[in-house]
Each structure stands twice: as C-alpha cells, then as structure tokens.
N, C-alpha and C. Protein backbone atom coordinates (compact mmCIF):
# COMPACT_ATOMS: atom_id res chain seq x y z
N UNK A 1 0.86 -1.18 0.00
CA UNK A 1 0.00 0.00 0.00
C UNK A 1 0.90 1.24 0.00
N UNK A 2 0.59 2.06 -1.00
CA UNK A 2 1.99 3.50 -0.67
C UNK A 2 1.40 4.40 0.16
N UNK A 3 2.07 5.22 0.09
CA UNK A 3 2.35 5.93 1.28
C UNK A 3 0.82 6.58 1.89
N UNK A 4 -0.21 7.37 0.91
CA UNK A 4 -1.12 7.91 1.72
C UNK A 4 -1.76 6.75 2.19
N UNK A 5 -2.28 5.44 1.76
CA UNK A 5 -3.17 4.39 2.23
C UNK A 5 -2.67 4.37 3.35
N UNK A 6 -1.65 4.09 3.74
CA UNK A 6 -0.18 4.02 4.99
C UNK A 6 -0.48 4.36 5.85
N UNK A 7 -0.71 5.72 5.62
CA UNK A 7 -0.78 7.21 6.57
C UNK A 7 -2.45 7.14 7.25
N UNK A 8 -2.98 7.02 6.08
CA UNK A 8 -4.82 6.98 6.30
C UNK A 8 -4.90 6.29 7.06
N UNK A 9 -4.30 4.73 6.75
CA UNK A 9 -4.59 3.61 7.60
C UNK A 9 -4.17 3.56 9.45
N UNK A 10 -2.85 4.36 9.27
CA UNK A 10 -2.84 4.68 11.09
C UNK A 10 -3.33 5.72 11.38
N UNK A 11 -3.61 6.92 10.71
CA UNK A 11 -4.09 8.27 11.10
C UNK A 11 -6.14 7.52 11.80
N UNK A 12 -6.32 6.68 11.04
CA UNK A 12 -7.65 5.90 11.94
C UNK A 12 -7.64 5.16 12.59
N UNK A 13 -6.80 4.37 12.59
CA UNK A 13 -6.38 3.48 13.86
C UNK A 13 -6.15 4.18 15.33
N UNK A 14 -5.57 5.13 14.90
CA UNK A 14 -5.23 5.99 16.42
C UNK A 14 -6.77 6.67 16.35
N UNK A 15 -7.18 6.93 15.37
CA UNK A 15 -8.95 7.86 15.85
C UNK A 15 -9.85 6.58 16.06
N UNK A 16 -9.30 5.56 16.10
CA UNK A 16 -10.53 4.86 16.93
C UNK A 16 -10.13 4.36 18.08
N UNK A 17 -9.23 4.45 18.51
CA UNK A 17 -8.35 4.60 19.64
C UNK A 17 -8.90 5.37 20.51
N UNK A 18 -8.87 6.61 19.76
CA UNK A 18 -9.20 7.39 20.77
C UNK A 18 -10.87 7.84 21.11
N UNK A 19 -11.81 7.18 20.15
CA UNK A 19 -13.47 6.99 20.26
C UNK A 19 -13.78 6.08 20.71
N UNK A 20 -12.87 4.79 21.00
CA UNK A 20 -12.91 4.21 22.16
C UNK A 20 -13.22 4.22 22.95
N UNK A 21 -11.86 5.36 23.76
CA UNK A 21 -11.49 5.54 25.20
C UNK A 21 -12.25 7.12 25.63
N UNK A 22 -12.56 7.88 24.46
CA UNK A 22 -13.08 8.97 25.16
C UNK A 22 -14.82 9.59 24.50
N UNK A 23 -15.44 8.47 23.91
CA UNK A 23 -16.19 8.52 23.21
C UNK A 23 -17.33 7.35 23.70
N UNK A 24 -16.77 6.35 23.38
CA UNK A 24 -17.82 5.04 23.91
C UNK A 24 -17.68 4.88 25.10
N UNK A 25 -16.84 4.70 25.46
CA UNK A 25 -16.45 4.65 27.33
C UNK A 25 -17.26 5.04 28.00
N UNK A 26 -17.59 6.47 27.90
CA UNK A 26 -18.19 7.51 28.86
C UNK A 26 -19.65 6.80 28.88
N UNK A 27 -20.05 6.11 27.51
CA UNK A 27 -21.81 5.76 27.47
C UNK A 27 -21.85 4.69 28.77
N UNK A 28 -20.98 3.99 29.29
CA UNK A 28 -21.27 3.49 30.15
C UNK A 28 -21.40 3.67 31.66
N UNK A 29 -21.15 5.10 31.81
CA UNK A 29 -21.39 5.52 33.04
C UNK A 29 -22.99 5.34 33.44
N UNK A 30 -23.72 5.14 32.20
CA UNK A 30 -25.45 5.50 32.28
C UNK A 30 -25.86 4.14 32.86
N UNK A 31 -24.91 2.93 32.77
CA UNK A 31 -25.38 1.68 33.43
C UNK A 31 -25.02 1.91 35.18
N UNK A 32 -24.10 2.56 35.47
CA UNK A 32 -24.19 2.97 37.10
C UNK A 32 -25.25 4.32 37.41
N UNK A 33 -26.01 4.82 36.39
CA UNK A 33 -26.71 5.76 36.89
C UNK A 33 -26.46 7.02 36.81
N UNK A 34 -25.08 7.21 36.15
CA UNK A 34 -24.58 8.38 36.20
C UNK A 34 -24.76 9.42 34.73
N UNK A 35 -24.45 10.36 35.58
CA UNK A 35 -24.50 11.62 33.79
C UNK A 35 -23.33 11.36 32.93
N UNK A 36 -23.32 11.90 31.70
CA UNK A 36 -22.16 11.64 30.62
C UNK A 36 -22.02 12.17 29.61
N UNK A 37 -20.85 13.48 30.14
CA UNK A 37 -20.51 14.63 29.32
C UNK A 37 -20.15 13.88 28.02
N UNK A 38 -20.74 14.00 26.42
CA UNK A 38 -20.06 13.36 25.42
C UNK A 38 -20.55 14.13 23.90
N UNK A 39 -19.35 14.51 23.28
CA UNK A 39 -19.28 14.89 21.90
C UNK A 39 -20.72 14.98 21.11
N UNK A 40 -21.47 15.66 20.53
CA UNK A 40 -22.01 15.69 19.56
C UNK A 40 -22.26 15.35 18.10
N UNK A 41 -20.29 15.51 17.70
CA UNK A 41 -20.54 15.42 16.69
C UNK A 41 -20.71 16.93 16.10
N UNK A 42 -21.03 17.87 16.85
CA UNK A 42 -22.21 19.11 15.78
C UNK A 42 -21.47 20.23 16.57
N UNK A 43 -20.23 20.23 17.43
CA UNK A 43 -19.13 20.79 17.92
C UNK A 43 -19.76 21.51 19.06
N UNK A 44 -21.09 20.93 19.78
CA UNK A 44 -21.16 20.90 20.91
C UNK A 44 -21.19 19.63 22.15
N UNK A 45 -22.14 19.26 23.24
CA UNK A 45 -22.47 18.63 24.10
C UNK A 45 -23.60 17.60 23.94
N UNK A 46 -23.43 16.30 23.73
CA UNK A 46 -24.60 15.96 23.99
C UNK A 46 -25.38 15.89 24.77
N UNK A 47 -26.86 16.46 25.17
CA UNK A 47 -27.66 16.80 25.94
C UNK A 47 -28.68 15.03 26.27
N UNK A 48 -28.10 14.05 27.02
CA UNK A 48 -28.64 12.85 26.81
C UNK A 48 -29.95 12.97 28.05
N UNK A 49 -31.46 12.33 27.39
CA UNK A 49 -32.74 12.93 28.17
C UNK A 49 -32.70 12.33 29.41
N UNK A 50 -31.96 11.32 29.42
CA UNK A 50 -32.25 10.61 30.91
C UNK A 50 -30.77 10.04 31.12
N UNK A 51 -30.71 9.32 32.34
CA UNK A 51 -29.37 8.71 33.06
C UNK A 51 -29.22 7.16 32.91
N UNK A 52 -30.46 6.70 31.88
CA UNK A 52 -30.56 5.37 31.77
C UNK A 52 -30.32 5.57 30.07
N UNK A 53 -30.21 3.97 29.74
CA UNK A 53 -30.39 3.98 28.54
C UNK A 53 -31.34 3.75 27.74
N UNK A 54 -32.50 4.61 27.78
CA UNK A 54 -34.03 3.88 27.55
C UNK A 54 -33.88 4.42 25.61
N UNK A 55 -35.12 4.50 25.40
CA UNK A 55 -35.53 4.67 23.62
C UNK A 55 -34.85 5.84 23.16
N UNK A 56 -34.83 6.94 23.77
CA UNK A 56 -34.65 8.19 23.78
C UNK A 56 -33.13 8.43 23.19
N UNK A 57 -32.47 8.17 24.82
CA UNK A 57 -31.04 8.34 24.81
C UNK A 57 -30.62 6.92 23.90
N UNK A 58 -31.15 6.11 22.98
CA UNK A 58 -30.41 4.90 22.46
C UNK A 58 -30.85 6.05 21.25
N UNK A 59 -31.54 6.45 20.77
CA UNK A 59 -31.74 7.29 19.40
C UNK A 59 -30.79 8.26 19.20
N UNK A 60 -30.50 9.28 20.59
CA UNK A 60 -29.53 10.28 20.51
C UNK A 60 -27.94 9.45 20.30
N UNK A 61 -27.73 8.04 20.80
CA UNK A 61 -26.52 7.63 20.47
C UNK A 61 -26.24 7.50 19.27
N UNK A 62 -27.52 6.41 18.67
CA UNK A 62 -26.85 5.98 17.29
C UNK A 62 -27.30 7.34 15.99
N UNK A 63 -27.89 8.72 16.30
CA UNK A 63 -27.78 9.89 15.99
C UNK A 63 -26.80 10.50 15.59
N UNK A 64 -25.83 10.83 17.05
CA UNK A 64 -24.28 11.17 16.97
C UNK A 64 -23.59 10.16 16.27
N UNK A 65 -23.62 8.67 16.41
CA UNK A 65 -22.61 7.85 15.48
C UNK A 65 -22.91 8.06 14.19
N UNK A 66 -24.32 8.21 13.73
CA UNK A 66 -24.66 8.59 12.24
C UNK A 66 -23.76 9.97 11.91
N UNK A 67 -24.14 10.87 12.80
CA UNK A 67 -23.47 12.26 12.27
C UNK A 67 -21.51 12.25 12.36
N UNK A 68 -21.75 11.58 13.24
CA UNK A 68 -19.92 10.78 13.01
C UNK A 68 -19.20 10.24 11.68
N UNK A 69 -20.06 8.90 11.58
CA UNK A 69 -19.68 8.71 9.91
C UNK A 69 -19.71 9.70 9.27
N UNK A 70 -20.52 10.41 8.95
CA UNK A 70 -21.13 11.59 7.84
C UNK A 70 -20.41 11.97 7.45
N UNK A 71 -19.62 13.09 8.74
CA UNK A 71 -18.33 13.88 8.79
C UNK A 71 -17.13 13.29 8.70
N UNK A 72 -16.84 11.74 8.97
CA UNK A 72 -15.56 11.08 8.80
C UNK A 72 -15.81 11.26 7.03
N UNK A 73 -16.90 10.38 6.64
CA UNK A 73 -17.03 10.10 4.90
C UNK A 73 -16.53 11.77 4.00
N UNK A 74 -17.39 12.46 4.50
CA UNK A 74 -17.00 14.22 4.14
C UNK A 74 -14.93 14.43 3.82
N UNK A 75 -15.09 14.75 5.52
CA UNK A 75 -13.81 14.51 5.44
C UNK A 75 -12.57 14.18 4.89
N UNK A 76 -12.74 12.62 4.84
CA UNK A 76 -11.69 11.81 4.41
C UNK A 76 -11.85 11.73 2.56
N UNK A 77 -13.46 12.05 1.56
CA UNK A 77 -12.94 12.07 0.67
C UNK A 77 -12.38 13.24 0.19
N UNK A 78 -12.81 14.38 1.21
CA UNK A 78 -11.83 15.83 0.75
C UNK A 78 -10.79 15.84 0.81
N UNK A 79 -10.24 14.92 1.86
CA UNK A 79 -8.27 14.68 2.11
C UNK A 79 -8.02 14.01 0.48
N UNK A 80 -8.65 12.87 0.36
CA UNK A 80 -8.23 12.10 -0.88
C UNK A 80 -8.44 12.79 -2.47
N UNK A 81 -9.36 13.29 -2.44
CA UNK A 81 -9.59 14.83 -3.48
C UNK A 81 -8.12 15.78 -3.25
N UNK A 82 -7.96 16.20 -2.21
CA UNK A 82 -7.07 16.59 -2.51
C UNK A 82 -5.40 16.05 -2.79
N UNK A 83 -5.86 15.04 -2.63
CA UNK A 83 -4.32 14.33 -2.05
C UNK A 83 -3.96 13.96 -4.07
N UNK A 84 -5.14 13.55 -4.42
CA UNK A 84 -4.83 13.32 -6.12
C UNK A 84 -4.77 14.54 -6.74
N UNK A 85 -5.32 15.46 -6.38
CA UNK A 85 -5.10 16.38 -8.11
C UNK A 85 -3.94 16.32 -8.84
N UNK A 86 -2.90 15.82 -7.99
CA UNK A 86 -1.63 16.24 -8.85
C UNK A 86 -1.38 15.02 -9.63
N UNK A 87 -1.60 13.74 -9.55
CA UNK A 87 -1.85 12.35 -9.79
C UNK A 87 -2.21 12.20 -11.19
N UNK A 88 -1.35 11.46 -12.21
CA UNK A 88 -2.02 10.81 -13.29
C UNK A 88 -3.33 10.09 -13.06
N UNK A 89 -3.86 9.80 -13.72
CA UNK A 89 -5.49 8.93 -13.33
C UNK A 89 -5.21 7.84 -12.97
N UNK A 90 -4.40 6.67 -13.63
CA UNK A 90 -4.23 5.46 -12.90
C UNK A 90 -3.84 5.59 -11.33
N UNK A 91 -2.83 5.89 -11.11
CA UNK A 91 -2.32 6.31 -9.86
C UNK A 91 -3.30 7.22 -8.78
N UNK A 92 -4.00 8.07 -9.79
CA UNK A 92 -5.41 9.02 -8.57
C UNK A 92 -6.47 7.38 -7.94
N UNK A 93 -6.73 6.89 -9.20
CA UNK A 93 -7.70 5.65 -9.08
C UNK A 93 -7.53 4.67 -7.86
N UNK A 94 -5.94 4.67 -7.67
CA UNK A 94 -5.41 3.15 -7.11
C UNK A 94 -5.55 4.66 -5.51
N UNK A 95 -5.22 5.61 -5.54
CA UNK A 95 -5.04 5.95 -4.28
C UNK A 95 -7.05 5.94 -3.83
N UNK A 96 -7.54 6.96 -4.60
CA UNK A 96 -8.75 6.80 -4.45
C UNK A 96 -8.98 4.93 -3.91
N UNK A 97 -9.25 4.00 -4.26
CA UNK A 97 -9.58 2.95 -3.90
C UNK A 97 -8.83 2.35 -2.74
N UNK A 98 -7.38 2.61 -2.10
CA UNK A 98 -7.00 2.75 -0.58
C UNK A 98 -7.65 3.19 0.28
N UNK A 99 -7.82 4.74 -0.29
CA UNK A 99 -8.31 5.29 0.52
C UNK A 99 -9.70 4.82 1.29
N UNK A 100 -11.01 4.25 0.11
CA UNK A 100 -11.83 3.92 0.36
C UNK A 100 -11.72 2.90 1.30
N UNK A 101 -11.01 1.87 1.19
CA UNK A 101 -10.81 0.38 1.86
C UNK A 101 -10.16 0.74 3.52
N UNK A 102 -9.79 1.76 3.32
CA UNK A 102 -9.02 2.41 4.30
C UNK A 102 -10.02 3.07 5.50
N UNK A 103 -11.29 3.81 5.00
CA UNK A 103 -12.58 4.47 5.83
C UNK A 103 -13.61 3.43 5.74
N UNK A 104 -13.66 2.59 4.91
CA UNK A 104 -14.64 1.28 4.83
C UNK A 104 -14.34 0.61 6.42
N UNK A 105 -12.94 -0.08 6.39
CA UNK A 105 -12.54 -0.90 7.44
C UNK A 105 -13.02 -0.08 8.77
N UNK A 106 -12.53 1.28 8.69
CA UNK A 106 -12.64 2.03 9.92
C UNK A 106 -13.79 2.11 10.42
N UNK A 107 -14.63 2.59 9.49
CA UNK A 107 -16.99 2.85 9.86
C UNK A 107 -16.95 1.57 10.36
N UNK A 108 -16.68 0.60 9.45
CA UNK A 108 -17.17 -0.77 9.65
C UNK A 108 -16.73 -1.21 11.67
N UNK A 109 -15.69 -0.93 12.12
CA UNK A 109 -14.91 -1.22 13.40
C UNK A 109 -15.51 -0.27 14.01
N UNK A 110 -16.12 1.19 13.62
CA UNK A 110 -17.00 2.11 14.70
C UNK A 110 -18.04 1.24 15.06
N UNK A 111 -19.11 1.03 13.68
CA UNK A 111 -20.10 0.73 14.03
C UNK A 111 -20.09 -0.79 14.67
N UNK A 112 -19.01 -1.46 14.42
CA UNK A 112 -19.10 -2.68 15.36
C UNK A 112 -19.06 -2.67 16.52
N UNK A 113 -17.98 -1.23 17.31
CA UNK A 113 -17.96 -1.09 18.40
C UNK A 113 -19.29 -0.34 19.35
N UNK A 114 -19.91 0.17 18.26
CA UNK A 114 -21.55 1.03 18.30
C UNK A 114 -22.19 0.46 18.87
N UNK A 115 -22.36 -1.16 17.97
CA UNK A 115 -23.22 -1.93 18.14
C UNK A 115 -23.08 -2.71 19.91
N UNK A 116 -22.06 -2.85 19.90
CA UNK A 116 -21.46 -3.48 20.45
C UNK A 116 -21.56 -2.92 22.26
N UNK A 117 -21.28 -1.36 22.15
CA UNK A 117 -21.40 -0.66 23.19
C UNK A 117 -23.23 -0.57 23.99
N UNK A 118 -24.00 -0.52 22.35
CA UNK A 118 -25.44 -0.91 22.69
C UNK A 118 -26.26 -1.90 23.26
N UNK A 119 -25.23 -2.84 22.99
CA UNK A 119 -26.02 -4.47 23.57
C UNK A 119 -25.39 -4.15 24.99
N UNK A 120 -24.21 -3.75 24.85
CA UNK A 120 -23.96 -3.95 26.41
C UNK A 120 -24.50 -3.30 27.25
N UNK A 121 -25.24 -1.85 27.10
CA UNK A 121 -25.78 -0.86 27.81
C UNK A 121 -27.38 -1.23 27.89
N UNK A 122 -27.75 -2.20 27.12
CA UNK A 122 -29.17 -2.62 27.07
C UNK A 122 -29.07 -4.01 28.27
N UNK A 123 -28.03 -4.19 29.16
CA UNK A 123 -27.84 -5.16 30.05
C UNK A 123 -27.73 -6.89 29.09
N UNK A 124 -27.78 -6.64 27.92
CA UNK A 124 -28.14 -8.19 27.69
C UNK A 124 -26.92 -8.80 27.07
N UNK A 125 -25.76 -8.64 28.13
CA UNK A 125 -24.74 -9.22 27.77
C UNK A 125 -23.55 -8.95 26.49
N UNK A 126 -22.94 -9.75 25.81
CA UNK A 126 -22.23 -9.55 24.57
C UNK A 126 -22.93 -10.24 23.68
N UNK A 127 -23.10 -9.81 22.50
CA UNK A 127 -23.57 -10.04 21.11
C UNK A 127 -22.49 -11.24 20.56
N UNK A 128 -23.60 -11.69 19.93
CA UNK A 128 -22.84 -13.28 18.85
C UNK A 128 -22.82 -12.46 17.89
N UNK A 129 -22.16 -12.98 16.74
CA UNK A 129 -21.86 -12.89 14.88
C UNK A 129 -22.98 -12.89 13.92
N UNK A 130 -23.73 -13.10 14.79
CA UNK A 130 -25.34 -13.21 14.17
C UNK A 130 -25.48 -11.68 14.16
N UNK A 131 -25.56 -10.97 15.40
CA UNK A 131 -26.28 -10.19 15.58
C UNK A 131 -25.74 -9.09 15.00
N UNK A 132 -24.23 -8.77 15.03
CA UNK A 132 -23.58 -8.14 14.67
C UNK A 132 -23.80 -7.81 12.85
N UNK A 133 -23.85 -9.30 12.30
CA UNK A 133 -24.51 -9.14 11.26
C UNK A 133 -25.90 -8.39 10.74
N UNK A 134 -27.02 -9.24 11.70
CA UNK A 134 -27.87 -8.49 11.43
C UNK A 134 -27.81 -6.79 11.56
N UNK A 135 -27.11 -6.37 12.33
CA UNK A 135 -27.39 -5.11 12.13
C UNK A 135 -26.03 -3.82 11.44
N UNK A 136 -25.43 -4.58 10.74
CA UNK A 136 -24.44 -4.20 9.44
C UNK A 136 -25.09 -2.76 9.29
N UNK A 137 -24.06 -1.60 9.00
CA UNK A 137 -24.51 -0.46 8.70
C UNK A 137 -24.31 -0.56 6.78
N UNK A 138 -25.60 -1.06 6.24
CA UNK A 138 -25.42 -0.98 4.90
C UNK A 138 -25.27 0.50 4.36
N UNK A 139 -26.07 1.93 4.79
CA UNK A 139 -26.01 2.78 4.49
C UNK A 139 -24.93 3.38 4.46
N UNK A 140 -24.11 3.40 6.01
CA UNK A 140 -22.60 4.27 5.73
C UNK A 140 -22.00 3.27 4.57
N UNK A 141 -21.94 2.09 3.96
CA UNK A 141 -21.35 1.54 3.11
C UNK A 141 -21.64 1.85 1.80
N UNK A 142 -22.84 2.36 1.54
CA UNK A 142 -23.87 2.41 0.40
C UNK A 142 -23.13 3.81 -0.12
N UNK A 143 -23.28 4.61 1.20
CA UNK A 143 -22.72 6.37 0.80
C UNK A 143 -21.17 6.20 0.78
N UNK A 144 -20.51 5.03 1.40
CA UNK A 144 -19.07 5.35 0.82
C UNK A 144 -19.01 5.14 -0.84
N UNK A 145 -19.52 3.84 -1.07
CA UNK A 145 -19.21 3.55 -2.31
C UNK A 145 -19.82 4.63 -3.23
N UNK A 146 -21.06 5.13 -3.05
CA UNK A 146 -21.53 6.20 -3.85
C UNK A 146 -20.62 7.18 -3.93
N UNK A 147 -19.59 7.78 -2.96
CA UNK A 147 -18.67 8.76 -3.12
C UNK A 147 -17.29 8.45 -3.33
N UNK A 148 -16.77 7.04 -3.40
CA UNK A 148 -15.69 6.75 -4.46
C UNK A 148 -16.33 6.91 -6.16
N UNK A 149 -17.31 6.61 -6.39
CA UNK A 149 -17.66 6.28 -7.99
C UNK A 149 -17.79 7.61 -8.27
N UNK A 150 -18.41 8.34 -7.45
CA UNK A 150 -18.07 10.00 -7.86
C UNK A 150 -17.16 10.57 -7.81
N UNK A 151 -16.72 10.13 -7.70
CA UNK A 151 -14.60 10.74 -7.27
C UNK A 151 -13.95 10.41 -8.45
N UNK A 152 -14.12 8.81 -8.88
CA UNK A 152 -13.46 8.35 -9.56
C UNK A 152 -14.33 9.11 -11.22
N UNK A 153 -15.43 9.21 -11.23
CA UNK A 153 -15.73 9.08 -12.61
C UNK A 153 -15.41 10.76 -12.51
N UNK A 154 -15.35 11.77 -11.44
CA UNK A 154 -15.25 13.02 -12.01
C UNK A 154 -13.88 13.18 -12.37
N UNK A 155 -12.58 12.19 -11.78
CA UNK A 155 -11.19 12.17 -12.21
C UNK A 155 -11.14 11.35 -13.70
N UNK A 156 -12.00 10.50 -14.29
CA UNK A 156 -11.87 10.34 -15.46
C UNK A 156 -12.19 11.06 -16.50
N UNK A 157 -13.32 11.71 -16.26
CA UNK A 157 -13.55 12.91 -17.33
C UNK A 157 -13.15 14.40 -17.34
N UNK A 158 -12.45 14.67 -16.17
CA UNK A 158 -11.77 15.84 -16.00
C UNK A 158 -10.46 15.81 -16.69
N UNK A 159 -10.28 16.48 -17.74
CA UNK A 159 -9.27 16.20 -18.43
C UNK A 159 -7.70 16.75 -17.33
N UNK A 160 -6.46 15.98 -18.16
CA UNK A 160 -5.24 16.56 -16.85
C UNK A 160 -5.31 17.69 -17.29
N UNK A 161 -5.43 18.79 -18.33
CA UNK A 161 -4.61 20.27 -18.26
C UNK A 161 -5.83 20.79 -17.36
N UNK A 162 -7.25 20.56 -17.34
CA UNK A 162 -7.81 21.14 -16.35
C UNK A 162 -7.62 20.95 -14.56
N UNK A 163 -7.22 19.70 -14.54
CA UNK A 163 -6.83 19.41 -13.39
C UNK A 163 -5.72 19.87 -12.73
N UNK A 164 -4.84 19.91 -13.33
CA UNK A 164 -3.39 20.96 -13.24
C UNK A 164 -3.74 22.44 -12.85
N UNK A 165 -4.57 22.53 -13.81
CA UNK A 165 -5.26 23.97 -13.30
C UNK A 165 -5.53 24.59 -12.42
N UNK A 166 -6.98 23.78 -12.07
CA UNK A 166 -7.57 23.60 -10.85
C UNK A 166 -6.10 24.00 -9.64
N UNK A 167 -6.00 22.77 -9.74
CA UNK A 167 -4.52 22.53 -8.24
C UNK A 167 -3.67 23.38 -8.61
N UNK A 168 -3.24 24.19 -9.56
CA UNK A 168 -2.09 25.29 -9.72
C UNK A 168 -3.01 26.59 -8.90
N UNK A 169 -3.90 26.49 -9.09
CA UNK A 169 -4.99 28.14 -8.55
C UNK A 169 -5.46 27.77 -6.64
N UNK A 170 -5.00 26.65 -6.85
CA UNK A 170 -5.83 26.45 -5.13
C UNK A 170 -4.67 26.40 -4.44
N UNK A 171 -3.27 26.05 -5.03
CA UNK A 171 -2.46 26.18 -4.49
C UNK A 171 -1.96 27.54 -4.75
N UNK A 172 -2.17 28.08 -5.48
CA UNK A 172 -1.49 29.70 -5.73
C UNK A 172 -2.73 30.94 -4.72
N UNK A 173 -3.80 30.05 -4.26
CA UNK A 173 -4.44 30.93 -3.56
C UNK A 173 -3.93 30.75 -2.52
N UNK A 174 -3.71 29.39 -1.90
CA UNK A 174 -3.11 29.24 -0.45
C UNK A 174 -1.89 29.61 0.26
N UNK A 175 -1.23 30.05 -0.97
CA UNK A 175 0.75 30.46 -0.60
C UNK A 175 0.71 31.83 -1.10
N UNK A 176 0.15 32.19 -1.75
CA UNK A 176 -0.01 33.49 -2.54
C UNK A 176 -0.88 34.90 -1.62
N UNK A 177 -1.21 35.13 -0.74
CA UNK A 177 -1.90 36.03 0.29
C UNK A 177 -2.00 37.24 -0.87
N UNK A 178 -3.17 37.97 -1.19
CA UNK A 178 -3.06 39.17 -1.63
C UNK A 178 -2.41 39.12 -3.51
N UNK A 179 -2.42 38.08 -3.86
CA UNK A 179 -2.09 37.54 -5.20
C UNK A 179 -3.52 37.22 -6.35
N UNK A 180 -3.30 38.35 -7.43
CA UNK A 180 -4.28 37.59 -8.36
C UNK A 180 -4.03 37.03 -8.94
N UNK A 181 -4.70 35.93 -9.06
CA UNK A 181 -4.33 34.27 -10.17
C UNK A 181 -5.40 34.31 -11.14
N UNK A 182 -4.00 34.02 -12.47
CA UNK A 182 -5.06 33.99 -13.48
C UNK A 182 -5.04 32.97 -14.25
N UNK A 183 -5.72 31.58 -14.51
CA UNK A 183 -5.41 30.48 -15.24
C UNK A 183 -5.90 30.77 -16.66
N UNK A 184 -5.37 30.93 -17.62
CA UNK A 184 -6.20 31.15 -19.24
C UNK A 184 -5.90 29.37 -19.50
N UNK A 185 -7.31 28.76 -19.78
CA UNK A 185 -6.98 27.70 -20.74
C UNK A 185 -6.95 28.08 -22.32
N UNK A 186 -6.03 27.77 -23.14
CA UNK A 186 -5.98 27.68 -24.47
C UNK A 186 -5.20 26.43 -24.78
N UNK A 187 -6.56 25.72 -25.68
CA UNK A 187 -6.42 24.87 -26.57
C UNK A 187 -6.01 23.82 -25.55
N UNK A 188 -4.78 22.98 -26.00
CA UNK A 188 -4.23 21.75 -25.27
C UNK A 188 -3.31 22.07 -24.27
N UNK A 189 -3.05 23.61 -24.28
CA UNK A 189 -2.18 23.87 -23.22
C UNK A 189 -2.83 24.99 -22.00
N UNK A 190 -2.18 25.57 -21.22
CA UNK A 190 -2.45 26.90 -20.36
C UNK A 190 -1.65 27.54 -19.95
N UNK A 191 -1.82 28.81 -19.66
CA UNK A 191 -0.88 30.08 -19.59
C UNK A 191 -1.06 30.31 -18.09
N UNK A 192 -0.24 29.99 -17.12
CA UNK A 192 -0.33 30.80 -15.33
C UNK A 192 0.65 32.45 -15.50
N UNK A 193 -0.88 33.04 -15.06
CA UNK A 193 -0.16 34.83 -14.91
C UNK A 193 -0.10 34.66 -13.21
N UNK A 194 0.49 35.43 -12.93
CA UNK A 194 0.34 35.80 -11.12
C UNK A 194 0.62 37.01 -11.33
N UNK A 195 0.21 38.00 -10.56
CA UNK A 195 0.53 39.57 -10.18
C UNK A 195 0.75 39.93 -8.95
C-alpha cells in the first residue's frame, strides 16, 4: 500500500483509539446511573434525556454515530480529493480505492464497536456474529461507495490540463496572500499569470 493508504490507515487506527477511550467509554457511566458529558458530533455537548439507557437516549446515540460517519465520509474524501489532483489517473484511481478500503474498514470497526457498546448498555450481555450481522450499517457503506464512484468518474472525465489547473490556482491561492491568479486555458495547453 503507498504511502497515503499508509498514513490513512494509522491516522484511523489511532482515531478509533481514541473513540474508544473517550467517546464510547463515557456511554457506560449510564449503566451505574450516572450523567455523561459526550461529543455531539455538531461541535457541541450531547444533551442525553435521561441517566438510563431507555428509547430516547439509544436514538440520541446511534444519531451522533450517524453524524460521526457523515463527517468522517465528508472529510476523508476531501483529504483524498485533494491528495490526487496532482496524480495521473491510474495512480489518482489506485489511491482513491485505498483510501476507500481504508474508511470502509474504519466505519465498519466504529459501528461494530456502536453496536457493540449498545447491547452492552441494554444489560443483555455480549452479542454473537449473528447479531452483529444483522445489524451491518449498509447505508454508511452504500454512501461510501456512492462517493468513491463520484470521485473516480469526475477524475476520469476531467481532463489533466484542467486538473493541473484547478490545483495550480488552489495552491497559488493558499501560498499566494493578496495575489491575483489567473489560469487562461488555451487549446491543449495553459498560460499561469500571477501579479
């Protein structure tokens, strides 16, 4: 796997590491009765209705884990968007498809631990392979794959001198403070002005 799959692949390993220990953890204070300061998701507090885990507070959990994926899927294909522009297409393709296999594995190990944190807070022990199955998050899988095939088919028909483009102006906006950028496409080639 080269280098960004690499990178992706521990840069989530350590973030589920740490939704673990400072994320799922805390849901179990509600089996001793207690309150439980925990993430939103929406860059505030979750406000959970009761100290138990009844209908309510099990909706507000798997809520925040929904809005979790969302923003991981968001996220991670904007890193990989950006991580190709500069990329021939074969090579954008093969990173694009790391990458995917890379946030696939990861949702897939949240929501196992989701699931997982739920059975236990519902008192009824640990979950078999059955159950875990049955309740597979097809949707975060459905919306990953829907946003690799859009990734990939907008890098096949985006021709390279436009793509060059593109990434010559986003990078000349970001290093450039107070710089007008001017990309002229002509014909098979393009002209970069800066002032």
């Amino acid at each position: 796997m080269p280098a960004f799959g690499k990178r992706l692949t521990a840069e989530l390993e350590i973030e589920f590491a740490r939704l673990a220990n400072d994320w799922f953890s805390p849901w179990h204070a509600l089996m001793r009765g207690e309150a439980a300061e925990l993430d939103d998701f929406r860059g505030g507090i979750l406000q959970l209705p009761s100290k138990a885990f009844d209908a309510a507070t099990e909706q507000a959990f798997w809520a925040a884990v929904r809005r979790y994926s969302d923003g991981k899927i968001a996220d991670t294909f904007h890193r990989i968007e950006q991580h190709i522009r500069w990329q021939g297409t074969e090579r954008a393709l093969r990173t694009v498809e790391e990458g995917t296999i890379a946030l696939r594995s990861f949702l897939e190990r949240i929501h196992r631990h989701a699931v997982f944190t739920e059975y236990r807070l519902q008192a009824r022990g640990y979950p078999d392979e059955r159950y875990f199955a049955s309740r597979r998050d097809n949707v975060t899988l459905a919306s990953i794959q829907r946003r690799k095939m859009d990734l990939i088919e907008k890098y096949r028909s985006t021709p390279w001198r436009w793509r060059i483009a593109e990434a010559i102006t986003d990078t000349a906006d970001q290093r450039l403070v107070g710089a007008a950028v001017l990309v002229l496409m002509m014909g098979s080639g393009f002209v970069l002005m800066l002032r």
